[in-house]
N, C-alpha and C. Protein backbone atom coordinates (compact mmCIF):
# COMPACT_ATOMS: atom_id res chain seq x y z
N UNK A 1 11.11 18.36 10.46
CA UNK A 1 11.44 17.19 11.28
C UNK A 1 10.31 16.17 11.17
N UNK A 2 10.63 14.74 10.75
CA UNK A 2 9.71 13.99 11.29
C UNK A 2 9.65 12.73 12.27
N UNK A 3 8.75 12.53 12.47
CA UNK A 3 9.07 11.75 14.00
C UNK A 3 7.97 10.64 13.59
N UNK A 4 8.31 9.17 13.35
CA UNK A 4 7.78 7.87 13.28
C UNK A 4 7.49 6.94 14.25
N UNK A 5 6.62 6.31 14.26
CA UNK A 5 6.09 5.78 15.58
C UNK A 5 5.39 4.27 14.67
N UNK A 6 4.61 3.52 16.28
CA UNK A 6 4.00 3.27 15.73
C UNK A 6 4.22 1.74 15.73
N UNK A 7 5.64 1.44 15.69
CA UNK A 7 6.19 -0.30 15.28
C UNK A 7 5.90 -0.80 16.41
N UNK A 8 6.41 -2.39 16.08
CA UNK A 8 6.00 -2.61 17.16
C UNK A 8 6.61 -4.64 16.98
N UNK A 9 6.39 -5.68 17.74
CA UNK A 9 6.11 -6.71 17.58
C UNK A 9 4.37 -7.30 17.18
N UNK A 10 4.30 -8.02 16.31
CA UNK A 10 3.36 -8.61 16.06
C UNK A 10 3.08 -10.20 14.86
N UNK A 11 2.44 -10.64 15.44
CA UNK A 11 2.15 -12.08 14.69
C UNK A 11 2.26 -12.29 13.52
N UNK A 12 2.46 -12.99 12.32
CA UNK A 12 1.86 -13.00 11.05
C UNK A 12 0.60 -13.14 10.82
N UNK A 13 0.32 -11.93 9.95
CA UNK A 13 -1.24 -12.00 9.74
C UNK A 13 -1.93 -11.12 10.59
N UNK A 14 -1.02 -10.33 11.22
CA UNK A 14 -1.43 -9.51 12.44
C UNK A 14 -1.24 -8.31 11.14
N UNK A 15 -2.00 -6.77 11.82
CA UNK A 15 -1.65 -5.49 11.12
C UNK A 15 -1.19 -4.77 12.39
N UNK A 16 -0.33 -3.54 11.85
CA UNK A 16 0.39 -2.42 12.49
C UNK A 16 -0.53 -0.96 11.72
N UNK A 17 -0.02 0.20 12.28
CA UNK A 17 -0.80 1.16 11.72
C UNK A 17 1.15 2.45 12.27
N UNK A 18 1.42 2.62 11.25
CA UNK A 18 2.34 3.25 11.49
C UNK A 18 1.93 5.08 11.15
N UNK A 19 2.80 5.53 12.22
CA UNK A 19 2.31 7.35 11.87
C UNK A 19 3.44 8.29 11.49
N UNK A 20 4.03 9.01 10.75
CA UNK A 20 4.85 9.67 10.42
C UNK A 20 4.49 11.21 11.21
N UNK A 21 4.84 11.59 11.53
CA UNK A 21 4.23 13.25 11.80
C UNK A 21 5.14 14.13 12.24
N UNK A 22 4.84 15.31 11.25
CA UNK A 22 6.21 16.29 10.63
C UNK A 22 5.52 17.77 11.70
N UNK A 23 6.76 18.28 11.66
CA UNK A 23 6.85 19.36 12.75
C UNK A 23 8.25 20.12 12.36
N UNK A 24 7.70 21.42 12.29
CA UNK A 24 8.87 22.30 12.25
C UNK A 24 9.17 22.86 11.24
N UNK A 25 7.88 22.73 10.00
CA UNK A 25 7.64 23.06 8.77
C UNK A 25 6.44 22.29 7.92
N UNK A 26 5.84 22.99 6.73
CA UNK A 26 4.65 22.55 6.66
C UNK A 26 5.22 21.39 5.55
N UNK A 27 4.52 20.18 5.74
CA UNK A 27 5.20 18.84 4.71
C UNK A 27 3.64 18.90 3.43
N UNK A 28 2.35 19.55 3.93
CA UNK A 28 1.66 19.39 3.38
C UNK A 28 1.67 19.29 1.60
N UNK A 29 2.84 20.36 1.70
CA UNK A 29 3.23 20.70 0.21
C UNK A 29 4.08 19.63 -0.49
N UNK A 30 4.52 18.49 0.19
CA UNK A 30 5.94 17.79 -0.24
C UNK A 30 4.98 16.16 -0.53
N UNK A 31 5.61 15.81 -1.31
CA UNK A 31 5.59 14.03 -1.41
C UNK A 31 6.26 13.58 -0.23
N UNK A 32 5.42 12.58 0.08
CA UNK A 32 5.56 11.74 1.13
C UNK A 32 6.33 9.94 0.37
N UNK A 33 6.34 9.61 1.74
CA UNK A 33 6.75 8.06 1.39
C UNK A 33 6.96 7.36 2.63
N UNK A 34 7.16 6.11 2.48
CA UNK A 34 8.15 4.90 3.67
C UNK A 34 8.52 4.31 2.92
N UNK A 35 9.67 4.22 3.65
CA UNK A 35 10.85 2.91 3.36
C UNK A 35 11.07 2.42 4.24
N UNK A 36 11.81 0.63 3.90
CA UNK A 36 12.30 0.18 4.78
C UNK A 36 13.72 -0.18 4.83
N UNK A 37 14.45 -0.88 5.60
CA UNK A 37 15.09 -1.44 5.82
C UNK A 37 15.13 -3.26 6.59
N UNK A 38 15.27 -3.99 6.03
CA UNK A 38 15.62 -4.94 6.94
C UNK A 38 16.55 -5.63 7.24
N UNK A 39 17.74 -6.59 8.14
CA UNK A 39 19.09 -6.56 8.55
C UNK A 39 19.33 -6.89 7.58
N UNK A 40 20.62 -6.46 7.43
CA UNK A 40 21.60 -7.08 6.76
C UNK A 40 20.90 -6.46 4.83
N UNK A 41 20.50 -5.86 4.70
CA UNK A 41 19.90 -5.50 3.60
C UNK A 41 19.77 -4.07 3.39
N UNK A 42 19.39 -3.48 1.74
CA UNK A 42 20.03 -1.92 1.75
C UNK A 42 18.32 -1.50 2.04
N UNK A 43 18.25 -0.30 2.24
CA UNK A 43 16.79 0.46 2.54
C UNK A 43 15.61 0.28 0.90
N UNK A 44 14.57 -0.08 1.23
CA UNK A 44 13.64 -0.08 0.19
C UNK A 44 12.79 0.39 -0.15
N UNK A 45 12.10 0.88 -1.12
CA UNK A 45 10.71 1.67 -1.06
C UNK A 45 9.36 0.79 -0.68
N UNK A 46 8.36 1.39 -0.19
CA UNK A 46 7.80 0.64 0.05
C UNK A 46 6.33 1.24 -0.54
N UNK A 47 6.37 2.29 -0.07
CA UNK A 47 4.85 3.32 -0.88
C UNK A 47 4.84 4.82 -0.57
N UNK A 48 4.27 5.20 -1.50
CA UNK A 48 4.60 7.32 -1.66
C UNK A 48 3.14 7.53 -1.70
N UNK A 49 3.04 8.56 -1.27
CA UNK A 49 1.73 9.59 -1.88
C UNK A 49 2.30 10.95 -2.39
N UNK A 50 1.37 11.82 -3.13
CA UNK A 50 1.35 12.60 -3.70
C UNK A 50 0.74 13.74 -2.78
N UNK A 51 1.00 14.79 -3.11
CA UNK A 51 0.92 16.07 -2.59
C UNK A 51 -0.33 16.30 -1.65
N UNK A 52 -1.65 16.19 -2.78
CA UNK A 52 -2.86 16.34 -2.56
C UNK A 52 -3.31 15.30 -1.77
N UNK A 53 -2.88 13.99 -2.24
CA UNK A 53 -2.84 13.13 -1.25
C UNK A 53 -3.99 11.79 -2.25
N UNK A 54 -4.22 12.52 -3.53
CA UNK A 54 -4.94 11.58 -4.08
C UNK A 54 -4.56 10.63 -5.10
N UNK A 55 -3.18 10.63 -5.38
CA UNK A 55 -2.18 9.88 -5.51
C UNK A 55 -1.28 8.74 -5.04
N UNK A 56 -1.44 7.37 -5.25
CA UNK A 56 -0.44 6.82 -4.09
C UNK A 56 0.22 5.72 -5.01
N UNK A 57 1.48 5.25 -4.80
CA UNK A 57 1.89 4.20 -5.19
C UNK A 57 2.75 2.87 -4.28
N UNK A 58 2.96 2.12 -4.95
CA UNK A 58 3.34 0.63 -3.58
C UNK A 58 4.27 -0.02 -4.63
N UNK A 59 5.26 -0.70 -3.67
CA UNK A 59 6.09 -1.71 -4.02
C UNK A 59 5.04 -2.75 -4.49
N UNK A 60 5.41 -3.64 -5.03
CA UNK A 60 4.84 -4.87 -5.45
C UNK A 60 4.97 -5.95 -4.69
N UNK A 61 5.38 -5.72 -3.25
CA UNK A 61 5.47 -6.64 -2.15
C UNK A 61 4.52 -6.30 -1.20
N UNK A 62 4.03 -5.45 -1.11
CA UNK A 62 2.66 -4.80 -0.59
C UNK A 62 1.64 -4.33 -0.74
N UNK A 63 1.63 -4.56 -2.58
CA UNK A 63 0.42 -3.53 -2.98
C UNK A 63 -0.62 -5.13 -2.48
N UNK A 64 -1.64 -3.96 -1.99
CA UNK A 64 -2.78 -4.92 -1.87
C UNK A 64 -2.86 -5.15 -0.22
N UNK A 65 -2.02 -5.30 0.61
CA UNK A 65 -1.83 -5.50 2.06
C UNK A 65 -1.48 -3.82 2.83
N UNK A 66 -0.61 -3.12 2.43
CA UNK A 66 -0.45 -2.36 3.01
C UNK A 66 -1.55 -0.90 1.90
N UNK A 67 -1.62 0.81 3.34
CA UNK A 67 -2.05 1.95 2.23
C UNK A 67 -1.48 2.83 3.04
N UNK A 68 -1.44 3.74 2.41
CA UNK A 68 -0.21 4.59 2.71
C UNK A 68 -1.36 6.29 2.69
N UNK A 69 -1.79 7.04 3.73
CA UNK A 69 -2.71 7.91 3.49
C UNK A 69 -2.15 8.95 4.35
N UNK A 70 -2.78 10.41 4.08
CA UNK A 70 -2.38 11.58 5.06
C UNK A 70 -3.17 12.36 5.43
N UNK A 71 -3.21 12.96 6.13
CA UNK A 71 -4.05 13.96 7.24
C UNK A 71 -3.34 15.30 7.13
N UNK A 72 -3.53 16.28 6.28
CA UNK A 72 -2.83 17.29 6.22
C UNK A 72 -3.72 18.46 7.33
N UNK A 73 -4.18 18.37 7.89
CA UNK A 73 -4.69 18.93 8.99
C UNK A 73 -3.78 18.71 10.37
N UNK A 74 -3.43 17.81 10.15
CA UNK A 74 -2.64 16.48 11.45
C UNK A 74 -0.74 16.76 10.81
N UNK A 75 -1.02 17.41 10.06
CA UNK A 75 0.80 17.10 9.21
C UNK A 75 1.14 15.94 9.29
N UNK A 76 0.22 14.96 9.26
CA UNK A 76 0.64 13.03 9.56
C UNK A 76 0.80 12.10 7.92
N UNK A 77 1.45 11.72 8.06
CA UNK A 77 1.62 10.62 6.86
C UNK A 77 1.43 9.04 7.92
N UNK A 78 -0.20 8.50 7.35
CA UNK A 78 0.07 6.92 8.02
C UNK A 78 0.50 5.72 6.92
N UNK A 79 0.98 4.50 7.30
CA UNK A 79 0.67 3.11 6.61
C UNK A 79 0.22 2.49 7.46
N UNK A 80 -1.07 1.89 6.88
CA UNK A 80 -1.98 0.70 7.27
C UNK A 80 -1.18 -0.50 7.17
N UNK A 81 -0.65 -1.27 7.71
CA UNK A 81 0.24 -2.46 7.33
C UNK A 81 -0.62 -3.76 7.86
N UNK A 82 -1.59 -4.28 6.40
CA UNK A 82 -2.32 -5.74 6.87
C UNK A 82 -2.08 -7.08 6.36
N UNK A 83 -2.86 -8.30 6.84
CA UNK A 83 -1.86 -9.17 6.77
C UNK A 83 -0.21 -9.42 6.39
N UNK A 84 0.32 -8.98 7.54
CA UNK A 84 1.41 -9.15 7.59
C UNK A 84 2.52 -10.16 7.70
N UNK A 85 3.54 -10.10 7.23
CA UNK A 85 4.39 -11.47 6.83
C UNK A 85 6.03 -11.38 7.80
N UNK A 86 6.38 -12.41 7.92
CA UNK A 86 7.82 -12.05 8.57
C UNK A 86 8.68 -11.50 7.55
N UNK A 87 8.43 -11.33 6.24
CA UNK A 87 9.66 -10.61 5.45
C UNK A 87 9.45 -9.23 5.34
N UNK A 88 8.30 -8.70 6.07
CA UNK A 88 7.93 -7.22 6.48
C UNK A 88 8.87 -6.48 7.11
N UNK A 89 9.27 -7.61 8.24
CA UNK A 89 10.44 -7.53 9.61
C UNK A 89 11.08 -6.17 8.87
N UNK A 90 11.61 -4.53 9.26
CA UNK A 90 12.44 -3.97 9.15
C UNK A 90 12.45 -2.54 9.72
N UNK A 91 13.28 -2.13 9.42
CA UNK A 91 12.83 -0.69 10.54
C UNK A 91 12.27 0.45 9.09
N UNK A 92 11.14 0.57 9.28
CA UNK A 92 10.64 1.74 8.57
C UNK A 92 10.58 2.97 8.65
N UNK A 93 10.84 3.91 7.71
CA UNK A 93 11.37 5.17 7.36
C UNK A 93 10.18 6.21 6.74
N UNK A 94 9.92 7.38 7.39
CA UNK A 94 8.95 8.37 6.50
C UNK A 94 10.46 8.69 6.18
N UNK A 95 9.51 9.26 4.76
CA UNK A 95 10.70 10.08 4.36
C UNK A 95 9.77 11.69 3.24
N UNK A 96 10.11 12.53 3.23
CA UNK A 96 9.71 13.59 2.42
C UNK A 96 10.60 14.45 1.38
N UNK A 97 9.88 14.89 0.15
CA UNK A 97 10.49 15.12 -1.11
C UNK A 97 9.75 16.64 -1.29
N UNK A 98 10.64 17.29 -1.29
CA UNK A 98 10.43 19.04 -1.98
C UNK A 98 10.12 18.78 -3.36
N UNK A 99 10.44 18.01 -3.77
CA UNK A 99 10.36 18.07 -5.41
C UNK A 99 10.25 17.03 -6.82
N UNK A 100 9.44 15.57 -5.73
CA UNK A 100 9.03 14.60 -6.39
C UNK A 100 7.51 14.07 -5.72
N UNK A 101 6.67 14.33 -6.21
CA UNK A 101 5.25 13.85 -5.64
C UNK A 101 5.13 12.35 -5.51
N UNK A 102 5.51 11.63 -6.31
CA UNK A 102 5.55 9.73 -5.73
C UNK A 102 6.49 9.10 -5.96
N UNK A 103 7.67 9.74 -5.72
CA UNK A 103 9.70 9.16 -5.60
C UNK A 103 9.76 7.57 -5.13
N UNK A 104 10.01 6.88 -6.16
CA UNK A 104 10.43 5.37 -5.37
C UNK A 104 12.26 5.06 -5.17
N UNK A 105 13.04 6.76 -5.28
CA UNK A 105 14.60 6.15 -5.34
C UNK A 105 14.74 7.29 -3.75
N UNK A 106 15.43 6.38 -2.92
CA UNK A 106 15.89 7.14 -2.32
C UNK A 106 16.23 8.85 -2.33
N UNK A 107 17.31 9.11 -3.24
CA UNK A 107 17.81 10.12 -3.49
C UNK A 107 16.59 11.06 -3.77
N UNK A 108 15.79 11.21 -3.51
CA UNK A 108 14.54 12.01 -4.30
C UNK A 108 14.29 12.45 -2.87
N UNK A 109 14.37 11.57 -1.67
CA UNK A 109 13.54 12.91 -0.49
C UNK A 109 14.54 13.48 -0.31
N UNK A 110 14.16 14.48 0.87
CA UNK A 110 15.61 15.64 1.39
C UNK A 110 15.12 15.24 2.96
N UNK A 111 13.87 14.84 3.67
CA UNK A 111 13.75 14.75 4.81
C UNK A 111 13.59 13.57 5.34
N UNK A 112 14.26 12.65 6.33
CA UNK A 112 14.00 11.67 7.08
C UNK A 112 13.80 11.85 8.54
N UNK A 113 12.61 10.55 8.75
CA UNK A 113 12.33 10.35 10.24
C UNK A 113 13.62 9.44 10.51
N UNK A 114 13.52 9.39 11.67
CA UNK A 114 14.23 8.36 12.39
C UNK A 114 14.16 6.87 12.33
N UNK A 115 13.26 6.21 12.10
CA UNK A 115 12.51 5.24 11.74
C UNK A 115 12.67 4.08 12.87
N UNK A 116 11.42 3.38 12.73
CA UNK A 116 10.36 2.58 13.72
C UNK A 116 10.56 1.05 13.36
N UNK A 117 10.81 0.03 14.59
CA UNK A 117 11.26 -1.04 13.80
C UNK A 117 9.96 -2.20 14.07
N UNK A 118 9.14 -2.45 13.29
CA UNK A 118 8.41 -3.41 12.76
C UNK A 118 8.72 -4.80 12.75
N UNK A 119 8.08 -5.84 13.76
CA UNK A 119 8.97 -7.02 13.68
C UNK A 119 7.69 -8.22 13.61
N UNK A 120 7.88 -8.18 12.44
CA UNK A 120 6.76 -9.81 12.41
C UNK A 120 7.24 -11.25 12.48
N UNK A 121 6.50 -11.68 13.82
CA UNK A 121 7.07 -13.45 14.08
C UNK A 121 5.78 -14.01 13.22
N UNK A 122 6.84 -15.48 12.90
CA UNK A 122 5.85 -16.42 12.73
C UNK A 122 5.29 -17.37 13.09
């Protein structure tokens, strides 16, 4: 199970710090990720890590602003989300993969959070 937190309202140019954190089995072993969603639009990748955790990759709409890191002590997957933009606006998704270490297609995890909705004004 994972459980996302974390969103919130905030300014442009403002940062969020979002937390994923899995319970009810160990995720330490699995690729991580977030996605988003925003209205009216289909769900997107946004950035994965890898197992060990020394691995990470980003959309090209965030590399550079957002990082995507984990605490396998904590079973937590975070994103740092900085200078932030109103096309950020969407509800974001952990998501986890048994069997892809940095998955950017949907179909690749087997576990979703509930996901947290992120809303940047301008």
């Amino acid at each position: 199970q994972l459980q996302a937190s974390g969103g919130g309202l905030v300014q442009a140019g403002g940062s969020l710090r979002l937390s994923c954190a899995a319970s009810g089995r160990t995720f330490s072993s699995y690729g991580m990720a977030w996605f988003r969603q925003a209205p009216g639009k289909e769900r997107e990748f946004v950035a994965a890590i890898s197992r060990s955790g020394a691995g990470t990759r980003y959309a090209g709409s965030v590399k550079g602003r957002f990082t995507i890191s984990r605490d396998k002590t904590k079973n937590t997957v975070y994103l740092q989300m900085n200078t932030l933009k109103p096309e950020d606006t969407a509800v974001y998704y952990c998501a986890a993969s048994t069997t892809q270490a940095m998955g950017m297609m949907i179909e690749q995890y087997d576990y979703w959070g509930q996901g947290t909705l992120v809303t940047v004004s301008s």
